[in-house]
PDB file of N, CA and C in Angstrom:
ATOM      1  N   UNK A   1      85.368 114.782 110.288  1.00  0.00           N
ATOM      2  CA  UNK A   1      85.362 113.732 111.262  1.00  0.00           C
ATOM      3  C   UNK A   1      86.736 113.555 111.879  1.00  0.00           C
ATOM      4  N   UNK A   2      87.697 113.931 111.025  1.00  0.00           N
ATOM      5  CA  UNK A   2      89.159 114.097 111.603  1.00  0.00           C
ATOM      6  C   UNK A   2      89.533 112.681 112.086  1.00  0.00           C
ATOM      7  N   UNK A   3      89.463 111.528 111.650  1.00  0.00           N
ATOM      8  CA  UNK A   3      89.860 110.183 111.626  1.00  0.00           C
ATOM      9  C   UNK A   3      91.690 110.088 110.693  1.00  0.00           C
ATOM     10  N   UNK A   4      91.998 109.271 111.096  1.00  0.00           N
ATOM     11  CA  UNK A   4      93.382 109.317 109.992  1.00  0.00           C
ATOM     12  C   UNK A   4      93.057 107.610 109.677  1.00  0.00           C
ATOM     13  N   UNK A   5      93.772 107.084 109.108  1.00  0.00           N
ATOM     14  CA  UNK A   5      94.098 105.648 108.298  1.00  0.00           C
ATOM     15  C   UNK A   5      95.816 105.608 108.024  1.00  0.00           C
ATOM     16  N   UNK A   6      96.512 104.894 108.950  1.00  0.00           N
ATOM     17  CA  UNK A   6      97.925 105.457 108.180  1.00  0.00           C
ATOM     18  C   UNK A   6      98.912 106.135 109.072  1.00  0.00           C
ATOM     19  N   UNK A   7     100.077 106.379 108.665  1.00  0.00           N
ATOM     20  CA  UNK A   7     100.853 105.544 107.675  1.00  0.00           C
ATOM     21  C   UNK A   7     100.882 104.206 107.808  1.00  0.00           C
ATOM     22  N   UNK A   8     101.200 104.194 106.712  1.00  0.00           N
ATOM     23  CA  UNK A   8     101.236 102.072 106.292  1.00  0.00           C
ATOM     24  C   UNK A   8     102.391 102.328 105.522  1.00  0.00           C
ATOM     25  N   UNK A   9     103.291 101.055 105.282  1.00  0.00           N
ATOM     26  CA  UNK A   9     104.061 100.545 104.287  1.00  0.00           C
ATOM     27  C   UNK A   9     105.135 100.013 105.076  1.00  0.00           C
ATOM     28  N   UNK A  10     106.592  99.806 104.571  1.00  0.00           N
ATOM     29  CA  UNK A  10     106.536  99.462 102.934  1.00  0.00           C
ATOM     30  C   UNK A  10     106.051  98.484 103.067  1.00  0.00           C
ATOM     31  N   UNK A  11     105.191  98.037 101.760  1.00  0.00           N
ATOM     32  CA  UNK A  11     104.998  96.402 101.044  1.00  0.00           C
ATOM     33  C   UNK A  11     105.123  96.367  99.845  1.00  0.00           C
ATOM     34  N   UNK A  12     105.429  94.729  99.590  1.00  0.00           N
ATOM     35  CA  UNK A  12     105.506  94.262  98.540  1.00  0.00           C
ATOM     36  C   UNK A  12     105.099  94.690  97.271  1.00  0.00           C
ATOM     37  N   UNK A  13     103.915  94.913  97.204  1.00  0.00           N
ATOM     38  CA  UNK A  13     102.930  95.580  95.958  1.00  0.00           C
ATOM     39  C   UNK A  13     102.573  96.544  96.395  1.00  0.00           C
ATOM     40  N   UNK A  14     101.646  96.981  95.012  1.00  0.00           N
ATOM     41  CA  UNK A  14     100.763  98.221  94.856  1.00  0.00           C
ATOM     42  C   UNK A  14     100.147  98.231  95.298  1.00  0.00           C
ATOM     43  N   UNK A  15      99.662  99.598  95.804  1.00  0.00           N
ATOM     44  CA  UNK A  15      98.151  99.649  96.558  1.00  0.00           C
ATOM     45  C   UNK A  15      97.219 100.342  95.983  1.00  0.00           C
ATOM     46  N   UNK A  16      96.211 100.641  95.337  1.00  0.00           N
ATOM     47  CA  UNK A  16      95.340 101.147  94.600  1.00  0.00           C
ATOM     48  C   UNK A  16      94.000 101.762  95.706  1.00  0.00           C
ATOM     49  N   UNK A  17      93.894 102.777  95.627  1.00  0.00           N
ATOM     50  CA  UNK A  17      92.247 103.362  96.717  1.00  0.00           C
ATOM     51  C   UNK A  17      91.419 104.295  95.675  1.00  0.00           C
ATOM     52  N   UNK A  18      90.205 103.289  95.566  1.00  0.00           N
ATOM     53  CA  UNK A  18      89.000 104.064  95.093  1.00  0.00           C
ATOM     54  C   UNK A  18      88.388 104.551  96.088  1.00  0.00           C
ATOM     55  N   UNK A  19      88.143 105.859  95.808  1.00  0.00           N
ATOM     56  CA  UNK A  19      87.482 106.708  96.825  1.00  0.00           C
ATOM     57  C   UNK A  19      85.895 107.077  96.700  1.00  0.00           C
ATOM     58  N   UNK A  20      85.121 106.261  97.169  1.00  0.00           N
ATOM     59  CA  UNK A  20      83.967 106.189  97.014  1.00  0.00           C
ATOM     60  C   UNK A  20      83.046 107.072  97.500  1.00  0.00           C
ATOM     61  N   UNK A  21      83.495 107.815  98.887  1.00  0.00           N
ATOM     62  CA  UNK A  21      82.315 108.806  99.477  1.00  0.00           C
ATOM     63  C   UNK A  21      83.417 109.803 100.460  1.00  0.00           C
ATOM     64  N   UNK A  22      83.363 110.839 100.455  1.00  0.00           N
ATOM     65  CA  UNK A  22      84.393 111.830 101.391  1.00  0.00           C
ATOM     66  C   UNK A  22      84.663 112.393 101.007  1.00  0.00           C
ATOM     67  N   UNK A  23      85.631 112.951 101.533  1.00  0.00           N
ATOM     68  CA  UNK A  23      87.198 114.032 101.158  1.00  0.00           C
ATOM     69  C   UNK A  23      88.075 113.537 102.134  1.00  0.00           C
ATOM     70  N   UNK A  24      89.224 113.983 101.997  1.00  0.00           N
ATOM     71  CA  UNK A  24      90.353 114.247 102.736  1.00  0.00           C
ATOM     72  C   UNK A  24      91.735 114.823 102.258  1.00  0.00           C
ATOM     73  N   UNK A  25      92.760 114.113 103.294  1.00  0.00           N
ATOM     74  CA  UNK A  25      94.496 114.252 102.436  1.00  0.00           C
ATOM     75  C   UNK A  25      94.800 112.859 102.207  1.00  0.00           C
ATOM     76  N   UNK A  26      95.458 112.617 101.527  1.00  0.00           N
ATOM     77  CA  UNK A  26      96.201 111.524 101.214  1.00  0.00           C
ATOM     78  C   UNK A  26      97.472 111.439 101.299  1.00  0.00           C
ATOM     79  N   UNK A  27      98.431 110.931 102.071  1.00  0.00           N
ATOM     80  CA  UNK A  27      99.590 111.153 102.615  1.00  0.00           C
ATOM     81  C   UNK A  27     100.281 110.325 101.429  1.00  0.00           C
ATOM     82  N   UNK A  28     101.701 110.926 100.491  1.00  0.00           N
ATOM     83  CA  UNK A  28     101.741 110.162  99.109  1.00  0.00           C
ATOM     84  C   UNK A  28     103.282 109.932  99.836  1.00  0.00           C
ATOM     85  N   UNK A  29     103.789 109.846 100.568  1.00  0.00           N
ATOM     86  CA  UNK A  29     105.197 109.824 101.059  1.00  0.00           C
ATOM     87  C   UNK A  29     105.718 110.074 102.677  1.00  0.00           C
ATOM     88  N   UNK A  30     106.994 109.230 102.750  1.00  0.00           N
ATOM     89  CA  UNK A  30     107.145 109.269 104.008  1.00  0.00           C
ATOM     90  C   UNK A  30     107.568 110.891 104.828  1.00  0.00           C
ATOM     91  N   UNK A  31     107.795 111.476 103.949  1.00  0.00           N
ATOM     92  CA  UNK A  31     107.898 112.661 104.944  1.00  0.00           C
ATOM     93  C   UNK A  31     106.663 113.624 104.915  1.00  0.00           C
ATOM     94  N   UNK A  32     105.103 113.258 104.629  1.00  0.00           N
ATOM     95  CA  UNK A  32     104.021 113.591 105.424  1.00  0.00           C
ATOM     96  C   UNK A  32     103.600 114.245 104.339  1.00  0.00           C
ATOM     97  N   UNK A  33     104.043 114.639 103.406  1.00  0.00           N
ATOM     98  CA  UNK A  33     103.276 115.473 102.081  1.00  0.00           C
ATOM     99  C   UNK A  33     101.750 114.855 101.363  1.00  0.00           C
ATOM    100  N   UNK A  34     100.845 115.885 101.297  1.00  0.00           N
ATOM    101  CA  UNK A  34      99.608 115.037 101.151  1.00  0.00           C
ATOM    102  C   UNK A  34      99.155 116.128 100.165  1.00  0.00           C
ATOM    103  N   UNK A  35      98.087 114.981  99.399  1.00  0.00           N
ATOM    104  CA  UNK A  35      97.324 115.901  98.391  1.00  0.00           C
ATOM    105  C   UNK A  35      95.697 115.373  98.736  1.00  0.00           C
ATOM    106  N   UNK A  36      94.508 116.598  98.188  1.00  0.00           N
ATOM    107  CA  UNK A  36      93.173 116.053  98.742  1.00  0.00           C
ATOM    108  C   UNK A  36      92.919 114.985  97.873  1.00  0.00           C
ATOM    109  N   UNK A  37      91.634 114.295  98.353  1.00  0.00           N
ATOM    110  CA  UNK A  37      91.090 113.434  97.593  1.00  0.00           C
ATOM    111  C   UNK A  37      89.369 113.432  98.079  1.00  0.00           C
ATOM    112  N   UNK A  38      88.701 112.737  97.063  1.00  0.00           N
ATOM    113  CA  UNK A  38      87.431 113.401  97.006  1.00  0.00           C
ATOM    114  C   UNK A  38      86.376 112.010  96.678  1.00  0.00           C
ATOM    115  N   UNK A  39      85.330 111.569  96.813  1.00  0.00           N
ATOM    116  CA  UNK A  39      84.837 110.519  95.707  1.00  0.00           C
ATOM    117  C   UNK A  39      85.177 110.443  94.352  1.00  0.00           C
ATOM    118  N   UNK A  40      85.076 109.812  93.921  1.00  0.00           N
ATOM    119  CA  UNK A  40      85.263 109.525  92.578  1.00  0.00           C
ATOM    120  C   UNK A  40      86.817 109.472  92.369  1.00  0.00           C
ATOM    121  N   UNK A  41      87.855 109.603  93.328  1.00  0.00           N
ATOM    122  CA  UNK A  41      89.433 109.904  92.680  1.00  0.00           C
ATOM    123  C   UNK A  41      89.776 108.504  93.016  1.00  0.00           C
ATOM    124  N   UNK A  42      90.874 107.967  92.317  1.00  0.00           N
ATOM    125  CA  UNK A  42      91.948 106.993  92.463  1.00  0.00           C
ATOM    126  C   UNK A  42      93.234 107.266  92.339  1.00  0.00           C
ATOM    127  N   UNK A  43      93.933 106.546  93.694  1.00  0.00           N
ATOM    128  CA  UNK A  43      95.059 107.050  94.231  1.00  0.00           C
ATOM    129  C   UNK A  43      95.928 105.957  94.866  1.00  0.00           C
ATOM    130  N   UNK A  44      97.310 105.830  93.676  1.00  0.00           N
ATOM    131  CA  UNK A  44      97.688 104.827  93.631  1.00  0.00           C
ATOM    132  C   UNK A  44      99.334 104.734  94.573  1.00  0.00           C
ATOM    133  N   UNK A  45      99.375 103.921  95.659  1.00  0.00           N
ATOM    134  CA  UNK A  45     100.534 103.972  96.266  1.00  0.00           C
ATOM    135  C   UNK A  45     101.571 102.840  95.642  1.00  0.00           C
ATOM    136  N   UNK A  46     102.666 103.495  94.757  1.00  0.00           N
ATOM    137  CA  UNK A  46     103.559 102.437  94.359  1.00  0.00           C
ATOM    138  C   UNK A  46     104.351 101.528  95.328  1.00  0.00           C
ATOM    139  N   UNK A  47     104.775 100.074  95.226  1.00  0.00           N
ATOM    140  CA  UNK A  47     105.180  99.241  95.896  1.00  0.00           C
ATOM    141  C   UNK A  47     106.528 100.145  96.601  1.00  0.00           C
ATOM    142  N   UNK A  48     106.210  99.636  97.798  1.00  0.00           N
ATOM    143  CA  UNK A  48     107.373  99.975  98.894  1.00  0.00           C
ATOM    144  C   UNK A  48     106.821 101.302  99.577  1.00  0.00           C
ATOM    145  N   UNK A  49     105.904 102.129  98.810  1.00  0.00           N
ATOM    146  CA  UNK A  49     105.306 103.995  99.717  1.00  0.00           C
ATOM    147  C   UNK A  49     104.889 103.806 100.500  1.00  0.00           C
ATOM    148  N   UNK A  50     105.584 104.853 100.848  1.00  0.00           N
ATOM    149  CA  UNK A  50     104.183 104.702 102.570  1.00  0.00           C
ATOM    150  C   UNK A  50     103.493 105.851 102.563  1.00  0.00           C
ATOM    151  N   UNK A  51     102.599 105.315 102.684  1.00  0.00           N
ATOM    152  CA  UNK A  51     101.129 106.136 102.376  1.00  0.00           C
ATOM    153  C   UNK A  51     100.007 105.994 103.526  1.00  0.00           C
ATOM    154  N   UNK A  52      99.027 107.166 103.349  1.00  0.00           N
ATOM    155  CA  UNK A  52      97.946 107.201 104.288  1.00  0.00           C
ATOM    156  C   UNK A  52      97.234 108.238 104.448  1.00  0.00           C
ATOM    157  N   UNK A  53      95.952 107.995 105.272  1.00  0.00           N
ATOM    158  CA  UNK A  53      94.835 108.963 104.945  1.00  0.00           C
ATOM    159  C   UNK A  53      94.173 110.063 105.955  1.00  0.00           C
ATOM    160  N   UNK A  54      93.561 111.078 106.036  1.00  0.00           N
ATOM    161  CA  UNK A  54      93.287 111.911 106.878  1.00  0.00           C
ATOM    162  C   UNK A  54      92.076 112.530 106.114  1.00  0.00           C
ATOM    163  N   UNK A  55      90.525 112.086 107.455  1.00  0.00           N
ATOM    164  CA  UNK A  55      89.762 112.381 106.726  1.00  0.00           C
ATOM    165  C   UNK A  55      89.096 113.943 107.435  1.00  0.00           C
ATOM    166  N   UNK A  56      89.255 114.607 106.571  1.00  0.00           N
ATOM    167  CA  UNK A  56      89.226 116.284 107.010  1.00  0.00           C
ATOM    168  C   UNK A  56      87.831 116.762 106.417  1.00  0.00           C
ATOM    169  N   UNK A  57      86.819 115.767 106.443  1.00  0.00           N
ATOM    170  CA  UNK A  57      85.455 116.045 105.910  1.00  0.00           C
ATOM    171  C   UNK A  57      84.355 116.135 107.394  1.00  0.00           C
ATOM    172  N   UNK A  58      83.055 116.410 106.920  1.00  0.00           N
ATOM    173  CA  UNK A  58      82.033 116.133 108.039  1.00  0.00           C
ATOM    174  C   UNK A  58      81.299 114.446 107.772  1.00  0.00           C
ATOM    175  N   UNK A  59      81.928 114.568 106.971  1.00  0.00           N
ATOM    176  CA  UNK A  59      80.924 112.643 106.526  1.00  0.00           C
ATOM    177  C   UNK A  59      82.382 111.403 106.168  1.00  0.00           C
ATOM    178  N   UNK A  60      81.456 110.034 106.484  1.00  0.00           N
ATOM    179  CA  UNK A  60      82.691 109.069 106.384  1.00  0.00           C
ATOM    180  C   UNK A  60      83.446 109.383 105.250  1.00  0.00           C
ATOM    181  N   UNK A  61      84.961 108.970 105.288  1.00  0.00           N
ATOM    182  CA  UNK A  61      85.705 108.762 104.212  1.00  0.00           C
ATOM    183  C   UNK A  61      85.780 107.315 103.791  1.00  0.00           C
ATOM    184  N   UNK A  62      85.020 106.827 102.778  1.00  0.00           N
ATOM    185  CA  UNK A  62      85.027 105.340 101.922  1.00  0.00           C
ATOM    186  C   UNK A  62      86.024 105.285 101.273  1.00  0.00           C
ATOM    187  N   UNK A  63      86.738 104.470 100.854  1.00  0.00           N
ATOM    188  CA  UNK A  63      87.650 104.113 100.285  1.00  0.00           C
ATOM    189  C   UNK A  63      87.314 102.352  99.998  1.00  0.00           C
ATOM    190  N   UNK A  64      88.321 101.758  98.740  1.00  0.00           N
ATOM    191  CA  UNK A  64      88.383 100.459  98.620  1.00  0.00           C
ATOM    192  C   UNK A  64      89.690 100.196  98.311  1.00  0.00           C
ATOM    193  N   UNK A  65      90.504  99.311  98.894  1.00  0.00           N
ATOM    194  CA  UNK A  65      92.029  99.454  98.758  1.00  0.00           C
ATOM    195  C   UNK A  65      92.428  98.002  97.852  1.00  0.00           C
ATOM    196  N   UNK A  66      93.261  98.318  96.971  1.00  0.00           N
ATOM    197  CA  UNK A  66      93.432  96.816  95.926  1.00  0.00           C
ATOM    198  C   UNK A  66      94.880  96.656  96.514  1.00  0.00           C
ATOM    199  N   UNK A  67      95.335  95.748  96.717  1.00  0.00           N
ATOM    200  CA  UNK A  67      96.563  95.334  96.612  1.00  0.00           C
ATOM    201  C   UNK A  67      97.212  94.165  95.908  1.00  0.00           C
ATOM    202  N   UNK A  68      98.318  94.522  94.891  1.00  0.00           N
ATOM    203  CA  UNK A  68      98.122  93.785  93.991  1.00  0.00           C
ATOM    204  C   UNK A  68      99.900  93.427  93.790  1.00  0.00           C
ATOM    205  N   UNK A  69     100.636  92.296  94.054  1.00  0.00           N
ATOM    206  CA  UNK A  69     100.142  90.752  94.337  1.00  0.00           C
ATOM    207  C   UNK A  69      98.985  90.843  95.802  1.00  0.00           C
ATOM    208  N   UNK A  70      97.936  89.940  95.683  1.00  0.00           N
ATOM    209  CA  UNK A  70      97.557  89.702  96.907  1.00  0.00           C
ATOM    210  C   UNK A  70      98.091  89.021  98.147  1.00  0.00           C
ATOM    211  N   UNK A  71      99.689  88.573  97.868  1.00  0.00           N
ATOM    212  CA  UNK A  71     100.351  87.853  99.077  1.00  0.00           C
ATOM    213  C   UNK A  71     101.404  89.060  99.384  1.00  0.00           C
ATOM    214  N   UNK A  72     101.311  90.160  98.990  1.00  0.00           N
ATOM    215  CA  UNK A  72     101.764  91.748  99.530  1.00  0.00           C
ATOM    216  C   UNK A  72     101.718  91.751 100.817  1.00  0.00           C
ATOM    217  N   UNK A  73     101.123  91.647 101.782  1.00  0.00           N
ATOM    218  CA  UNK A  73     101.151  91.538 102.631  1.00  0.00           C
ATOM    219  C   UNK A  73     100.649  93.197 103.638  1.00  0.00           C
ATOM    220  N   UNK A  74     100.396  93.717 104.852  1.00  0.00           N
ATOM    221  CA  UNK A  74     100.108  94.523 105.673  1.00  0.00           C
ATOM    222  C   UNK A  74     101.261  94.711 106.293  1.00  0.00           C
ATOM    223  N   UNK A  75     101.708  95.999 106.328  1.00  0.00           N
ATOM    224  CA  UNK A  75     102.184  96.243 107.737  1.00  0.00           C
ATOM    225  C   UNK A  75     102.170  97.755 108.565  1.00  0.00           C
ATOM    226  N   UNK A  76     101.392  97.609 109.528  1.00  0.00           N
ATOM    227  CA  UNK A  76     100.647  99.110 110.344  1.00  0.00           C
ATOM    228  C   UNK A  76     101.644  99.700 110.423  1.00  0.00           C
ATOM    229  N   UNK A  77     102.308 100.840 110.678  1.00  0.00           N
ATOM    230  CA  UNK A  77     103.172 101.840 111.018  1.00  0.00           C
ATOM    231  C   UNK A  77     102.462 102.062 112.594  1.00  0.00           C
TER     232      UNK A  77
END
């Protein structure tokens, strides 16, 4: 579907993504390095990463994102 999600960061807290239905890359750092991810994986961005997603499948990429303090806050890149 070739959608991206991302980059995001820095924030406050952790970010946690259960990956519920897809594939893709997962962008684990700011200079663009990515590893796949699949259903069933969890993939955890430590406070301050900037992180993000690229979905390189034929079907949606699901995800559920925890962020944890919840007053962490968003911020889009």
């Amino acid at each position: 579907m070739g959608c991206s999600g991302g980059p995001t960061g820095p924030r406050s807290g952790q970010d946690t993504w259960t990956i519920l239905a897809g594939v893709g890359e997962y962008q684990i750092d700011a200079t663009g390095q990515t590893v796949p991810i699949a259903a069933g994986d969890v993939v955890v961005a430590p406070t301050g990463a900037v992180h993000g997603v690229l979905n390189t499948g034929t079907q949606a990429l699901v995800f559920v994102s925890v962020v944890s303090p919840a007053e962490s806050g968003y911020e889009p890149l």
